[in-house]
Protein backbone atom coordinates (compact mmCIF):
# COMPACT_ATOMS: atom_id res chain seq x y z
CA UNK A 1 12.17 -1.77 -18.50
CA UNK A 2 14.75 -3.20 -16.08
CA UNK A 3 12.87 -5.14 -13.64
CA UNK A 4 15.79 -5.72 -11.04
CA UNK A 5 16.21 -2.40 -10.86
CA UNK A 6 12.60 -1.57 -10.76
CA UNK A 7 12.10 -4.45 -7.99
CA UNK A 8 15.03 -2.46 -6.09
CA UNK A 9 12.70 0.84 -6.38
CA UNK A 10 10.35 -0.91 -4.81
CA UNK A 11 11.56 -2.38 -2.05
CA UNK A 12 13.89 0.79 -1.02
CA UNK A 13 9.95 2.79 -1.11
CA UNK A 14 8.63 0.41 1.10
CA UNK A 15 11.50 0.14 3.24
CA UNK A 16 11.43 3.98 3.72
CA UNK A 17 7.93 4.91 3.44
CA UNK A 18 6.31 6.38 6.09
CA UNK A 19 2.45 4.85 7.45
CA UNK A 20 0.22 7.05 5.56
CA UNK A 21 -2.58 6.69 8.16
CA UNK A 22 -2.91 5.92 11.69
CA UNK A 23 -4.00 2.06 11.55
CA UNK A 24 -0.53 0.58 11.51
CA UNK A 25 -0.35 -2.12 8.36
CA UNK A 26 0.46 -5.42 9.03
CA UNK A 27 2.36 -7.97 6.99
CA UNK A 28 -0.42 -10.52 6.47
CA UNK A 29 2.33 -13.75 6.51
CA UNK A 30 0.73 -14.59 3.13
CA UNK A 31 0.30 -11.64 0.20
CA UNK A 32 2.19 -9.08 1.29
CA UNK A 33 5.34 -10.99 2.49
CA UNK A 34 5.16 -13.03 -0.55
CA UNK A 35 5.20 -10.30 -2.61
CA UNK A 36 8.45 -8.61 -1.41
CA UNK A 37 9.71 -12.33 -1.72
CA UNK A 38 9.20 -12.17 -5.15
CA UNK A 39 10.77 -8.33 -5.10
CA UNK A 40 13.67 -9.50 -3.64
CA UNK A 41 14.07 -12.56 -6.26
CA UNK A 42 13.89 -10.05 -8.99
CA UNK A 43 16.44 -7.82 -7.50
CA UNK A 44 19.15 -10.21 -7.20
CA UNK A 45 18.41 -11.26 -10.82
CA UNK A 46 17.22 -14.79 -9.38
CA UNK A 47 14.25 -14.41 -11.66
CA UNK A 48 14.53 -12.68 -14.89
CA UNK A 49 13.08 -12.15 -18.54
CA UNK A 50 8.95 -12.40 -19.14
CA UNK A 51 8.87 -14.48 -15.57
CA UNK A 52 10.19 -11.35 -13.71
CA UNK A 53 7.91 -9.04 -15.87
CA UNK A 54 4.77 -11.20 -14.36
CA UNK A 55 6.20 -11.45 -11.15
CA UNK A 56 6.61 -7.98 -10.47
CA UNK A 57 3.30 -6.63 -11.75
CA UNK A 58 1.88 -9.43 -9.46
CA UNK A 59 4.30 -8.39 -6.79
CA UNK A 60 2.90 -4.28 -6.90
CA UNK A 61 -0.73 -5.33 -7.61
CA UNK A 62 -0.56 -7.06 -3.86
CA UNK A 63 1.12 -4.39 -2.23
CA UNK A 64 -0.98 -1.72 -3.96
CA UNK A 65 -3.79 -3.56 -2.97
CA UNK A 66 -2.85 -3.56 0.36
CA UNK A 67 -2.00 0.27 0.27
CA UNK A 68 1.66 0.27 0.63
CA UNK A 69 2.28 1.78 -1.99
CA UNK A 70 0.22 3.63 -4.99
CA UNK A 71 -0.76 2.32 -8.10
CA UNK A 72 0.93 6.02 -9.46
CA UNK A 73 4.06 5.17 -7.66
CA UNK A 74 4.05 1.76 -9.46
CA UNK A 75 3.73 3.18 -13.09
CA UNK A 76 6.40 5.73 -11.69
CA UNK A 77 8.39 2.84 -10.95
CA UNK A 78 8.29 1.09 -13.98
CA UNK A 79 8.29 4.04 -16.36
CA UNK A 80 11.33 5.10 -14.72
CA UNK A 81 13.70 1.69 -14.68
């Protein structure tokens, strides 16, 4: 799996995703900013090998979790890159 490229995925999905629901999410200044933090690290090959690998499961459990995106888009993701 490439992981930049997978981290690039990611962040171009969330960019352009539309709010599935009405209740607008918000960025909690802690998880969920962090998280494309550590996207964006990946994608410009700041972080690489087994440390990217961790960081960007971490990185789509949080925003997953915090329904930004699927857990099927994830595996998507990764499958894919």
């Amino acid at each position: 799996m490439n992981t930049a490229k997978a981290a690039e995925q990611m962040i171009s999905d969330i960019r352009s995703r539309k709010p599935r629901c009405r209740v607008q999410r918000k960025w909690d200044g802690r998880g969920t900013q962090h998280a494309m933090w550590m996207l964006h690290e990946i994608a410009y090959r700041k972080v690489e090998g087994e440390k990217a690998h961790r960081w960007l499961g971490y990185a789509q459990g949080v925003l997953v979790q915090a329904d930004f995106i699927t857990l099927e888009k994830a595996k998507l993701t990764n499958k894919e890159s």
